[in-house]
Protein backbone atom coordinates (compact mmCIF):
# COMPACT_ATOMS: atom_id res chain seq x y z
CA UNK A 1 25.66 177.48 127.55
CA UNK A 2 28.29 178.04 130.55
CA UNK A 3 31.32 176.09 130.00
CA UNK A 4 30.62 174.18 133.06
CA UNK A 5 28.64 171.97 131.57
CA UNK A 6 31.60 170.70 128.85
CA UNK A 7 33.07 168.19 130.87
CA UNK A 8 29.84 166.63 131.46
CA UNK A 9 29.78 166.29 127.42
CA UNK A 10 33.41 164.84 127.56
CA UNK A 11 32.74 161.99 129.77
CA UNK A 12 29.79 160.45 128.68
CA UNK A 13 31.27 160.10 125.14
CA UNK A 14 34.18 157.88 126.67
CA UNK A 15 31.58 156.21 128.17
CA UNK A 16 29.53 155.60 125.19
CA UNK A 17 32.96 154.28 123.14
CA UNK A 18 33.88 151.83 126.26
CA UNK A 19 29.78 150.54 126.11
CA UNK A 20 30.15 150.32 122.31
CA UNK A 21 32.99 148.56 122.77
CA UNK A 22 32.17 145.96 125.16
CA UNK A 23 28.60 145.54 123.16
CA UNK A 24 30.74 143.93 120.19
CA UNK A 25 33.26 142.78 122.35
CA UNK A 26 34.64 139.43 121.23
CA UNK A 27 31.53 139.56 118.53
CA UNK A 28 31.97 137.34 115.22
CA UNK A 29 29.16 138.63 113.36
CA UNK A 30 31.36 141.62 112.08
CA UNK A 31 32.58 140.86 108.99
CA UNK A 32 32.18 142.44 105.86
CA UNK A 33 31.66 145.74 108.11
CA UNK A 34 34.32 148.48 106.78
CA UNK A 35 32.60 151.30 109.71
CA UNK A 36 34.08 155.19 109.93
CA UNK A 37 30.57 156.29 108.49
CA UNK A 38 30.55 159.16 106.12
CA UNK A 39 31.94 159.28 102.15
CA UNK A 40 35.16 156.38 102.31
CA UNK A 41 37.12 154.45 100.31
CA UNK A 42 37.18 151.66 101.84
CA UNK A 43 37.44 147.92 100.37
CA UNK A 44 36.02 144.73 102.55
CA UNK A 45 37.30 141.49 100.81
CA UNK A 46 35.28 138.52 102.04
CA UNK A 47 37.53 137.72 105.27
CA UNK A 48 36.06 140.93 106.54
CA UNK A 49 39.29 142.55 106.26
CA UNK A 50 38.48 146.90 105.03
CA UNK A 51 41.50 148.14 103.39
CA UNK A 52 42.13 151.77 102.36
CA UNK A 53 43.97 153.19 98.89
CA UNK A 54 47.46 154.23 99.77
CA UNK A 55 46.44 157.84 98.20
CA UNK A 56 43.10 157.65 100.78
CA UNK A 57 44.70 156.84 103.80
CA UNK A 58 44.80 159.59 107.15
CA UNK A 59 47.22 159.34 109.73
CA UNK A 60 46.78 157.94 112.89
CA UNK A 61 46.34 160.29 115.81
CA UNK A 62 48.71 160.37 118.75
CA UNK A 63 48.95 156.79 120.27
CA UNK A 64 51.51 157.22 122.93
CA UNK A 65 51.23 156.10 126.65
CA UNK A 66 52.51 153.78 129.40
CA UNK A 67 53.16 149.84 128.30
CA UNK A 68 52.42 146.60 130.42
CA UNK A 69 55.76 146.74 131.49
CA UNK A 70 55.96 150.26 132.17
CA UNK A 71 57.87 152.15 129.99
CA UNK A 72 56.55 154.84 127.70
CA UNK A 73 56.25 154.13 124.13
CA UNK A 74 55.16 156.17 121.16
CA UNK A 75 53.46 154.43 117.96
CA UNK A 76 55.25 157.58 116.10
CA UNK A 77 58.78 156.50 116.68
CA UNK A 78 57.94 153.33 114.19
CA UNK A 79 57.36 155.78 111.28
CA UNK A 80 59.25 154.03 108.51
CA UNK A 81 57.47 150.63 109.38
CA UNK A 82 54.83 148.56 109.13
CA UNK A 83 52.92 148.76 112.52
CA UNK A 84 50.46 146.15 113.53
CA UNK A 85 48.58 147.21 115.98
CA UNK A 86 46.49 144.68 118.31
CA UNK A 87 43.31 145.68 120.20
CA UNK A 88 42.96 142.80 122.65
CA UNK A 89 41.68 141.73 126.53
CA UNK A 90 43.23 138.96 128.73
CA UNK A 91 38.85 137.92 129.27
CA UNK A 92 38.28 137.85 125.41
CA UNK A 93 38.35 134.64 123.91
CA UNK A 94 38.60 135.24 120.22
CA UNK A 95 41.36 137.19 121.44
CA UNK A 96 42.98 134.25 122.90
CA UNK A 97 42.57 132.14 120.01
CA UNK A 98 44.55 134.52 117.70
CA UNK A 99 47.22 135.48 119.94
CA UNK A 100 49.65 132.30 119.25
CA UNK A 101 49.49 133.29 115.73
CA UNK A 102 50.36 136.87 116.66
CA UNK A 103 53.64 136.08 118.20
CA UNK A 104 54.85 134.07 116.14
CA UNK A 105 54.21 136.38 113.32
CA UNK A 106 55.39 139.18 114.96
CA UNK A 107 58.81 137.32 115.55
CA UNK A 108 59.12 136.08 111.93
CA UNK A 109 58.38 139.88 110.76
CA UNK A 110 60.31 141.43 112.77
CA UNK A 111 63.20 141.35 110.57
CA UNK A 112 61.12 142.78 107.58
CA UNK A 113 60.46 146.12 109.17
CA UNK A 114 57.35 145.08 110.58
CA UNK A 115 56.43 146.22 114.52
CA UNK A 116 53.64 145.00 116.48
CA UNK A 117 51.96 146.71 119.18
CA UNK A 118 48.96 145.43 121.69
CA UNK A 119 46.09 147.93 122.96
CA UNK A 120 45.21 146.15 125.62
CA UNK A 121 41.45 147.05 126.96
CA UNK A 122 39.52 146.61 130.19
CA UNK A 123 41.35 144.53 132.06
CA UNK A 124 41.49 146.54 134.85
CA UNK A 125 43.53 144.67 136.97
CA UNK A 126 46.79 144.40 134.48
CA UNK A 127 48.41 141.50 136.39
CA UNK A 128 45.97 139.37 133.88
CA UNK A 129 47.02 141.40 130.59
CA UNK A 130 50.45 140.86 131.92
CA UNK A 131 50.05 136.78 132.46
CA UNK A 132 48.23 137.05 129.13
CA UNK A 133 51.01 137.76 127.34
CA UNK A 134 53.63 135.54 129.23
CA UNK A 135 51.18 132.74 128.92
CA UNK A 136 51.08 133.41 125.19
CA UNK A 137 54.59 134.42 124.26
CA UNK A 138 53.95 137.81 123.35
CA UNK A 139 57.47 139.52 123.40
CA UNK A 140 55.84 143.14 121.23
CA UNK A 141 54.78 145.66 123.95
CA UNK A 142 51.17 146.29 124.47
CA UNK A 143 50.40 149.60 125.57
CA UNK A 144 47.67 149.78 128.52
CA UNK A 145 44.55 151.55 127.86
CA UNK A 146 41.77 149.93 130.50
CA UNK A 147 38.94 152.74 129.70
CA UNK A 148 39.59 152.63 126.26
CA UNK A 149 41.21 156.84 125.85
CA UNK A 150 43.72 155.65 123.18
CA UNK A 151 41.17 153.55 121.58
CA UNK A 152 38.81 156.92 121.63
CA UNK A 153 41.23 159.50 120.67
CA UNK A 154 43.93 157.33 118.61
CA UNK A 155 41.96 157.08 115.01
CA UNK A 156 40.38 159.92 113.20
CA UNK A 157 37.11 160.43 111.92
CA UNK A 158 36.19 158.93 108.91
CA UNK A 159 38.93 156.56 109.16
CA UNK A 160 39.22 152.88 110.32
CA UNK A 161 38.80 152.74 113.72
CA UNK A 162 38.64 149.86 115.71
CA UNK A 163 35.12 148.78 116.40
CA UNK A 164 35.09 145.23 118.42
CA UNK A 165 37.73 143.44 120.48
CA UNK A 166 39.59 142.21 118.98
CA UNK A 167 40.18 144.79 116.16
CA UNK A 168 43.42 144.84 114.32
CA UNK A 169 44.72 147.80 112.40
CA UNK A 170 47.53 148.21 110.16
CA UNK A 171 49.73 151.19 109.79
CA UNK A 172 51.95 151.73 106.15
CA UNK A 173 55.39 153.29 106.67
CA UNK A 174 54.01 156.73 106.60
CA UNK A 175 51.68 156.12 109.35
CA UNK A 176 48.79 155.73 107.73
CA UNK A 177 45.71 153.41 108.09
CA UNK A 178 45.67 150.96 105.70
CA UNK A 179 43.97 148.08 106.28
CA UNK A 180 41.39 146.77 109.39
CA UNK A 181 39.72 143.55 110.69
CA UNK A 182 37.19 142.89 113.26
CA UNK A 183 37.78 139.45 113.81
CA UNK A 184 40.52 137.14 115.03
CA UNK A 185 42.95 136.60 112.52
CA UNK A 186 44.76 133.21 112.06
CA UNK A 187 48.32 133.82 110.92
CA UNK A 188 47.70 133.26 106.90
CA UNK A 189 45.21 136.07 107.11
CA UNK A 190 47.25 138.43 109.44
CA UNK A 191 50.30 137.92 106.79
CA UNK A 192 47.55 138.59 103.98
CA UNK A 193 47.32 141.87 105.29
CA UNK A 194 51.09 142.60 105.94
CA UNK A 195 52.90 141.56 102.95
CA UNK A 196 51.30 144.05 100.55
CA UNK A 197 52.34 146.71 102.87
CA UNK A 198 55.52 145.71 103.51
CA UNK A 199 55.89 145.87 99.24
CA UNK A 200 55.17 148.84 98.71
CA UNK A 201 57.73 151.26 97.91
């Protein structure tokens, strides 16, 4: 097979993601789903939130780009925190519905090592992620990723990826993906998630 014909491979797999994606975009009927496929480790309590071991987790892959705002930000650089990270779109309405309890979270964390980070996703015109967040009060960055390449190449195999929109995955200190949810989160569930990570030692 020439090696012509690899691109053609490459492309329709990002399209296949961004399809998946928008096929359980804003879905409810997710919970209890831990996803990654293959042997895991993973726990689902019944809010539909999959956690991982802290001796089973894998590192997230490189999620570094360009933000809202414009500036270049690296997910690495937080190593040493808790990272929240926020798969969202301006035209999602569970996404909507959880984001009040997302910034005020994120500011009452802040000060307990904890970062937040948006993706956003397929708003392709970013003036409305950027009202989105202004209208909301989200002060975290939100890194922009309209065909979904971060989302793609961000997780690894086997591991938690995010599988609807809104997704929400949570990095330990090292990294690592530890925990996941497929639904909006109101902010006694997002903490739920948080506070044993920010514990451990």
């Amino acid at each position: 097979m020439s090696l012509s014909h690899a691109p053609r491979r490459t492309l329709p797999a990002v399209a296949l993601v961004a399809a998946a994606l928008v096929l359980t975009a804003c879905s409810s009927d997710s919970k209890g789903k831990s996803g990654g496929g293959g042997d895991t480790n993973f726990v689902t309590n019944t809010g539909g939130i999959a956690t991982v071991a802290k001796g089973e987790r894998k590192p997230v892959n490189e999620l570094a780009g360009e933000t809202l705002d414009g500036k270049r930000l690296d997910v690495a650089g937080f190593k040493g925190k808790v990272v929240v990270l926020n798969v969202w779109g301006s035209w999602c309405a569970p996404c909507r519905a959880e984001a009040p309890h997302f910034a005020k979270v994120s500011e009452e964390y802040r000060a307990k090592g904890v970062e937040f980070v948006g993706i956003n996703t397929r708003d392709f015109q970013k003036s409305n992620a950027v009202n989105f967040e202004s209208d909301y009060g989200i002060t975290y960055p939100s890194l922009y990723d309209p065909a979904g390449k971060l989302i793609l190449g961000g997780f690894p195999k086997g591991s938690l990826p995010p599988q609807a929109i809104p997704s929400t995955i949570v990095l330990d200190k090292q990294g690592k993906i530890a925990a996941r949810s497929l639904m909006a989160l109101d902010e006694a569930r997002l903490k739920s998630v948080i506070d044993p990570l920010v514990a451990e030692k």
